[in-house]
Protein backbone atom coordinates (compact mmCIF):
# COMPACT_ATOMS: atom_id res chain seq x y z
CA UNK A 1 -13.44 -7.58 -87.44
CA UNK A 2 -12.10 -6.21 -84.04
CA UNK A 3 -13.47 -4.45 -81.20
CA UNK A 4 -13.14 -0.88 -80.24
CA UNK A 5 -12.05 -1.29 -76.63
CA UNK A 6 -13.51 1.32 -74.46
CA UNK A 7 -10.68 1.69 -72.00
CA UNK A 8 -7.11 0.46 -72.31
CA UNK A 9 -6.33 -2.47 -69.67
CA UNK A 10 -4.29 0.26 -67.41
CA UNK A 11 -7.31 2.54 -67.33
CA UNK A 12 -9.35 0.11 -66.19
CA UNK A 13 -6.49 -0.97 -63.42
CA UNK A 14 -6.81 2.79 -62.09
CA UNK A 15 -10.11 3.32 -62.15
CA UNK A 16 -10.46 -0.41 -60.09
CA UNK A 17 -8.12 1.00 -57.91
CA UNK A 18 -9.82 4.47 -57.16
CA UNK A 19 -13.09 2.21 -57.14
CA UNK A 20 -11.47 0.23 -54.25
CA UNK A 21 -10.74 3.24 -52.14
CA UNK A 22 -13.64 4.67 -52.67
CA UNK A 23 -15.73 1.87 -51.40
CA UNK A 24 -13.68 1.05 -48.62
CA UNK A 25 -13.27 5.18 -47.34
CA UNK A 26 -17.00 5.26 -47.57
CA UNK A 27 -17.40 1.97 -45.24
CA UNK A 28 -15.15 3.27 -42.99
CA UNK A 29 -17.14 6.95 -42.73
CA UNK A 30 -20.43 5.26 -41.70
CA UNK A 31 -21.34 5.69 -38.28
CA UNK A 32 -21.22 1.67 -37.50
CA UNK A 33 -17.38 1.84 -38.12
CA UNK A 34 -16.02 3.44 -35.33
CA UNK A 35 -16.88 2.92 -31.42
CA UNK A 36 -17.31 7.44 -31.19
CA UNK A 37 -20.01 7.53 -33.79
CA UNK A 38 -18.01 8.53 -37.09
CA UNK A 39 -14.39 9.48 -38.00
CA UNK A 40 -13.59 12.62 -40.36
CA UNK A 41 -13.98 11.59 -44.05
CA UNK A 42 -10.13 13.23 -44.82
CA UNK A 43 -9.11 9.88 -42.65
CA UNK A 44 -10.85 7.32 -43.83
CA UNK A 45 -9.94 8.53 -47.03
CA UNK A 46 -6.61 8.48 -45.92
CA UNK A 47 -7.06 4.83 -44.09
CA UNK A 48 -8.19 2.92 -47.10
CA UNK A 49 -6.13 4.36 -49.58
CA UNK A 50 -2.80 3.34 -46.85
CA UNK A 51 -4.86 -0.08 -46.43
CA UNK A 52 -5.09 -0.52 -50.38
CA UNK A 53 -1.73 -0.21 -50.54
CA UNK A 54 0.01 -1.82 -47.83
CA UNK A 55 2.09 1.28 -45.81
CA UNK A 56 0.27 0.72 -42.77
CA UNK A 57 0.03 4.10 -41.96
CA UNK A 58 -2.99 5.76 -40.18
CA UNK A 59 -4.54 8.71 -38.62
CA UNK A 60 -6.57 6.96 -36.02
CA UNK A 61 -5.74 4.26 -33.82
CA UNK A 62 -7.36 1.08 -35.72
CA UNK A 63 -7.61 -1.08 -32.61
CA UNK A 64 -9.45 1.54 -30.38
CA UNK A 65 -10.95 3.71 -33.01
CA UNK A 66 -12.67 1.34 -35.63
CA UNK A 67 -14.49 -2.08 -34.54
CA UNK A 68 -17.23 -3.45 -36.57
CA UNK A 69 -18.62 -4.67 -33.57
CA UNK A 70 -19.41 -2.08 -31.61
CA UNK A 71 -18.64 -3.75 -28.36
């Protein structure tokens, strides 16, 4: 007897993938993220989605922007 699969294996690559992005925009909206309190959602949006998929482009300047460290 076979299974009913729920989602084909692509959906479940996109949805992963969406998943992914979504995570990482929200870590990057939280106030901890960036050294002036907390960037506009549209670009960390924007920065994980470029990060997910290897451009390399962003809105912000990563090295003075963002640090997890708060230093």
């Amino acid at each position: 007897m076979e299974k009913k699969r729920f989602y084909q294996p692509a959906q479940v690559l996109a949805m992963s993938f969406f998943a992914a992005i979504l995570a990482g925009s929200l870590l990057l909206w939280l106030p901890s993220s960036a050294r002036s309190g907390r960037i506009p959602y549209v670009d960390a949006l924007f920065t994980s989605t470029s990060a997910l998929c290897v451009t390399g482009l962003v809105v912000v300047d990563t090295a003075t922007s963002l640090d997890g460290n708060n230093a």
